[in-house]
PDB file of N, CA and C in Angstrom:
ATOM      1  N   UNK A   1       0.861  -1.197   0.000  1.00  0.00           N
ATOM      2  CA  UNK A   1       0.000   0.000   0.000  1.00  0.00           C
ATOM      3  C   UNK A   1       0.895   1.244   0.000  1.00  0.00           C
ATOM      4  N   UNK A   2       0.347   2.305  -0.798  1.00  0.00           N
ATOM      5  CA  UNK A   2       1.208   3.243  -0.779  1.00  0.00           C
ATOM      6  C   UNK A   2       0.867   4.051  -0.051  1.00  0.00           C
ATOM      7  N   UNK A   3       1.533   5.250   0.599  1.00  0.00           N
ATOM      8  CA  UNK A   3       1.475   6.003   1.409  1.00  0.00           C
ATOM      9  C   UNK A   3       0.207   6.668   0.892  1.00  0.00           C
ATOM     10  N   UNK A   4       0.148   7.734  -0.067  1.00  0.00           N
ATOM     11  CA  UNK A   4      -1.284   8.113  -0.170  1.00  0.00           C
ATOM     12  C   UNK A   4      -2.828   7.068   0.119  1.00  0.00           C
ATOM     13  N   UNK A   5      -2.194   5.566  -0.289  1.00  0.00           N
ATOM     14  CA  UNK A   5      -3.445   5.086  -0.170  1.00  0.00           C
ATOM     15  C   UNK A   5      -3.713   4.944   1.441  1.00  0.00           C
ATOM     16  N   UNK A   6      -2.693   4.587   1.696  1.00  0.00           N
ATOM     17  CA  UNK A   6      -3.273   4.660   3.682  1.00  0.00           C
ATOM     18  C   UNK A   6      -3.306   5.959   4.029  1.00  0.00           C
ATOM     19  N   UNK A   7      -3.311   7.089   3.745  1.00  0.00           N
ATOM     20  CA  UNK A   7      -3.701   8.168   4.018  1.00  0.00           C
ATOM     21  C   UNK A   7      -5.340   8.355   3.910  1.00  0.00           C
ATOM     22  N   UNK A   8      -5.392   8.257   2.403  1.00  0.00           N
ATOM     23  CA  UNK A   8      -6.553   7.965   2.234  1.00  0.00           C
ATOM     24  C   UNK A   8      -7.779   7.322   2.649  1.00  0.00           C
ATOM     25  N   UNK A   9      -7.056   5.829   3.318  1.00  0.00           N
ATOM     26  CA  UNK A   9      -7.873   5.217   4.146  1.00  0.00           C
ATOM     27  C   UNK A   9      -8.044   5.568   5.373  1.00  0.00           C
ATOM     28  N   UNK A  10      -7.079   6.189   6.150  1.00  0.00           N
ATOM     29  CA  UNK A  10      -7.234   6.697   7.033  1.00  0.00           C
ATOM     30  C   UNK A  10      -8.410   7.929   7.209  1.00  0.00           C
ATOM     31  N   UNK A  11      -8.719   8.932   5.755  1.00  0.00           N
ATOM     32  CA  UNK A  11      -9.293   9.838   5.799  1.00  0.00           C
ATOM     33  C   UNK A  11     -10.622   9.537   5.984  1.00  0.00           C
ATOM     34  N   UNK A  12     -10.530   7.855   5.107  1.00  0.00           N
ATOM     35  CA  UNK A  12     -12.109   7.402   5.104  1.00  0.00           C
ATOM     36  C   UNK A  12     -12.594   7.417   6.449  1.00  0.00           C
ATOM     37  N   UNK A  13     -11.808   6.644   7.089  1.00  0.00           N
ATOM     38  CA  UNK A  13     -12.250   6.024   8.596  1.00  0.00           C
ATOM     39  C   UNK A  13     -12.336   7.085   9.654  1.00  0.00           C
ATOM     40  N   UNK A  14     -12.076   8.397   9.729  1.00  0.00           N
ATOM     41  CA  UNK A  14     -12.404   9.419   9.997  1.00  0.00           C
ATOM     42  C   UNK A  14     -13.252   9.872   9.731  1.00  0.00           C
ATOM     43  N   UNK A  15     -13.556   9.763   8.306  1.00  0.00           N
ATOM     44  CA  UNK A  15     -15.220  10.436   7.901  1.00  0.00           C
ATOM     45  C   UNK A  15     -16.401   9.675   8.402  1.00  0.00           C
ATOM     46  N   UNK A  16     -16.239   8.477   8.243  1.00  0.00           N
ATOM     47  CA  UNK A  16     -17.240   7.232   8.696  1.00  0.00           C
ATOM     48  C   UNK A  16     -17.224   7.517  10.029  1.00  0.00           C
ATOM     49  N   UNK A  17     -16.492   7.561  10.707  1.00  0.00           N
ATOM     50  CA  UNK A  17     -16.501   8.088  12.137  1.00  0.00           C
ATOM     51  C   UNK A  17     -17.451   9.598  12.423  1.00  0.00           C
ATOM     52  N   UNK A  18     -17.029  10.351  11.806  1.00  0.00           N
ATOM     53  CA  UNK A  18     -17.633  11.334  11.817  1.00  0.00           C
ATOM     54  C   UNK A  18     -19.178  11.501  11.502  1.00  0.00           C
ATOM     55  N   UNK A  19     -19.439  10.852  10.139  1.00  0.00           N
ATOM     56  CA  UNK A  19     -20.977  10.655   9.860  1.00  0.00           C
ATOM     57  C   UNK A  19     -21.699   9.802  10.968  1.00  0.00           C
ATOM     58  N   UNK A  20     -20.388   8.888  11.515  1.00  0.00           N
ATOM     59  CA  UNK A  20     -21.924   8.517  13.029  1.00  0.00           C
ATOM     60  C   UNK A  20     -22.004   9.056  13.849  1.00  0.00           C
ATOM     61  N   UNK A  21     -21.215   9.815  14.076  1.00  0.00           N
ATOM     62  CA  UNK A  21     -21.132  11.374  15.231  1.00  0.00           C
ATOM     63  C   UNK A  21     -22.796  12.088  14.970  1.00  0.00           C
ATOM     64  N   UNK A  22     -22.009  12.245  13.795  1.00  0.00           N
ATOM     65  CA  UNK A  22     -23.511  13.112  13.415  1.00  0.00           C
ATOM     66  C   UNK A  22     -25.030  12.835  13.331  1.00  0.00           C
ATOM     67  N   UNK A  23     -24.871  11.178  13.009  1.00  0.00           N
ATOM     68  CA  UNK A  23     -26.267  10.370  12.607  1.00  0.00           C
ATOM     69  C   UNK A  23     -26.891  10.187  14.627  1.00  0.00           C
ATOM     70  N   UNK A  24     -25.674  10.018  14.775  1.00  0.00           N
ATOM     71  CA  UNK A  24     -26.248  10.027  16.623  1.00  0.00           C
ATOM     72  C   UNK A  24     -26.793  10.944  16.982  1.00  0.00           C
ATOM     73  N   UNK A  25     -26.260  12.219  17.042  1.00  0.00           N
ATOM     74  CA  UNK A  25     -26.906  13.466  17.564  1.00  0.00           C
ATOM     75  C   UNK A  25     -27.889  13.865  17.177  1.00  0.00           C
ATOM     76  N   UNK A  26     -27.992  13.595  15.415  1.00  0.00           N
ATOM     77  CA  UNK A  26     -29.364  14.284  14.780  1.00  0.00           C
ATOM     78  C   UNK A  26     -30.412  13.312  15.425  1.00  0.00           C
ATOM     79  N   UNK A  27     -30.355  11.971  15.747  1.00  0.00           N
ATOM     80  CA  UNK A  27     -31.076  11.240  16.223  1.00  0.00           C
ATOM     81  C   UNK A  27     -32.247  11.785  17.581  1.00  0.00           C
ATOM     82  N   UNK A  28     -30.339  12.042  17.937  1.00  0.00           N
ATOM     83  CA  UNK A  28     -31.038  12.508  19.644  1.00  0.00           C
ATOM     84  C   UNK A  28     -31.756  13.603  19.641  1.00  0.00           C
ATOM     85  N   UNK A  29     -31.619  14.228  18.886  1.00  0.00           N
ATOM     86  CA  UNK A  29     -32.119  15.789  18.404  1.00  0.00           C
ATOM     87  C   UNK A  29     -33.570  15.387  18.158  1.00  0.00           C
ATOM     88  N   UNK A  30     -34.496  14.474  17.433  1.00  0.00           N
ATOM     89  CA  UNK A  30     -35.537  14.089  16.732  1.00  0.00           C
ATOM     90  C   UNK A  30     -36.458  13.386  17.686  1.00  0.00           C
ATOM     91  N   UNK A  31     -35.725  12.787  18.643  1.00  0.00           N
ATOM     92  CA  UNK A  31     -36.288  11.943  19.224  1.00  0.00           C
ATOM     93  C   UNK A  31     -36.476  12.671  20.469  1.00  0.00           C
TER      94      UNK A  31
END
């Protein structure tokens, strides 16, 4: 793997992280 690509993956797994940050709260927010 090349350095950009584990960067990259890394960026993913941060975002995915992040979108359930968000999917939680808006939750809690609704409910």
């Amino acid at each position: 793997m090349t350095p950009l690509e584990s960067l990259q993956a890394k960026i993913q797994k941060l975002q995915n992280q992040a979108d359930a940050l968000i999917a939680k709260k808006s939750s809690a927010v609704i409910e």
